[in-house]
Protein backbone atom coordinates (compact mmCIF):
# COMPACT_ATOMS: atom_id res chain seq x y z
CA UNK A 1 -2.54 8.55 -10.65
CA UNK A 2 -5.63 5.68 -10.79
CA UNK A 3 -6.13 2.79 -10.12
CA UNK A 4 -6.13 2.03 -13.91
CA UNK A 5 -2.42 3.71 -13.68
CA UNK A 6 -0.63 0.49 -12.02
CA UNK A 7 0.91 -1.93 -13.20
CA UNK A 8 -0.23 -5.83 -12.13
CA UNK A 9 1.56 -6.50 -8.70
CA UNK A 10 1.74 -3.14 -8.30
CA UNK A 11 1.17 -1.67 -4.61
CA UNK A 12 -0.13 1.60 -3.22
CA UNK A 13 -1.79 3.89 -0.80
CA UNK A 14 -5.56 5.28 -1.78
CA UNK A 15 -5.33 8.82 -1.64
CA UNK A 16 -9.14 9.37 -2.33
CA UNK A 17 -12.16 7.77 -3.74
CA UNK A 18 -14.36 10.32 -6.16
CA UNK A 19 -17.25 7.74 -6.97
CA UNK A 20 -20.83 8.36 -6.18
CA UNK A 21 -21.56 8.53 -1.96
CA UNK A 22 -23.58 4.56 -2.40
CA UNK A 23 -20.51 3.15 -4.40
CA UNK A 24 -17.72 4.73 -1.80
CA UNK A 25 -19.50 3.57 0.66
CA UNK A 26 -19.31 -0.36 -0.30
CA UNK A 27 -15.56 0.33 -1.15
CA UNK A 28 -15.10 1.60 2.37
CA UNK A 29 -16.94 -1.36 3.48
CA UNK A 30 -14.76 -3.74 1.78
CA UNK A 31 -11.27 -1.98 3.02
CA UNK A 32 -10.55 0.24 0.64
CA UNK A 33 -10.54 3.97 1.88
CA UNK A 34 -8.52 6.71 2.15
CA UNK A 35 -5.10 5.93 3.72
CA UNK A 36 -5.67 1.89 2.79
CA UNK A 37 -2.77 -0.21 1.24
CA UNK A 38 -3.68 -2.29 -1.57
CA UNK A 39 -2.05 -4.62 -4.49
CA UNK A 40 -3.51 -4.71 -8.05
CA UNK A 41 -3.78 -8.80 -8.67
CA UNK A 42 -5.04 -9.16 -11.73
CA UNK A 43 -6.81 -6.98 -14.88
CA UNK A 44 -8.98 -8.54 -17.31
CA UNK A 45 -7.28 -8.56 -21.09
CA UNK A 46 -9.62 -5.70 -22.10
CA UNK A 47 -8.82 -3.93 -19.08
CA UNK A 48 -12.32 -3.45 -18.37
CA UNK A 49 -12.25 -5.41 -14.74
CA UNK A 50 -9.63 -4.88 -11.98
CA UNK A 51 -9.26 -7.07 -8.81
CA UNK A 52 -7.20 -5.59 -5.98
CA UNK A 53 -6.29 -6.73 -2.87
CA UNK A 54 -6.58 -4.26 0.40
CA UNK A 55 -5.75 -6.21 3.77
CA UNK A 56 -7.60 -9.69 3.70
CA UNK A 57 -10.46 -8.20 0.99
CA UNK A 58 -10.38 -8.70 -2.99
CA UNK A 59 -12.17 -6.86 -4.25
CA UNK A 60 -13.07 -6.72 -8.26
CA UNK A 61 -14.57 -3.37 -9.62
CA UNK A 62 -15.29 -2.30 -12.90
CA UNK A 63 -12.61 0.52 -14.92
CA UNK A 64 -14.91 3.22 -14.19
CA UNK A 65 -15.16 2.85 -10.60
CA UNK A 66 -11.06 2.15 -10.79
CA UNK A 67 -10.58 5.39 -12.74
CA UNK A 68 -12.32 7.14 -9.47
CA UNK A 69 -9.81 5.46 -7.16
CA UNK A 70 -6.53 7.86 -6.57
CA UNK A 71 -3.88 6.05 -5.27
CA UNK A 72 -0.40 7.00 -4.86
CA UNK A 73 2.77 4.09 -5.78
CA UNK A 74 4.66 2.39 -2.93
């Protein structure tokens, strides 16, 4: 399951991150990682942005960068 996957409000544990080493590494730099909790806020009507929430970060990343984010439901 993705990012893309959840439903708005919807909460769960990353499992991995498959995106290129540069973009990882500003995920992992904004709390999300492997092992992070995070809640889905908001998607855009298209579904083409995502903002989540991972401890006191929001982050907002494109679908193809949430469509590299495996996350498992809680």
């Amino acid at each position: 399951m993705t990012l893309c996957d959840l439903k708005r409000d919807g909460k769960a544990i990353v499992l991995k991150i498959d995106c290129p080493q540069d973009v990882r590494e500003r995920l992992v730099s904004l709390g999300l990682y492997a092992g992070a909790k995070l809640t889905l806020l908001r998607v855009s009507p298209l579904r083409h942005t995502y903002l989540v929430q991972a401890g006191a970060s929001r982050v907002a990343m494109r679908r193809e960068v949430a469509q590299e984010v495996h996350v498992w439901p809680i």
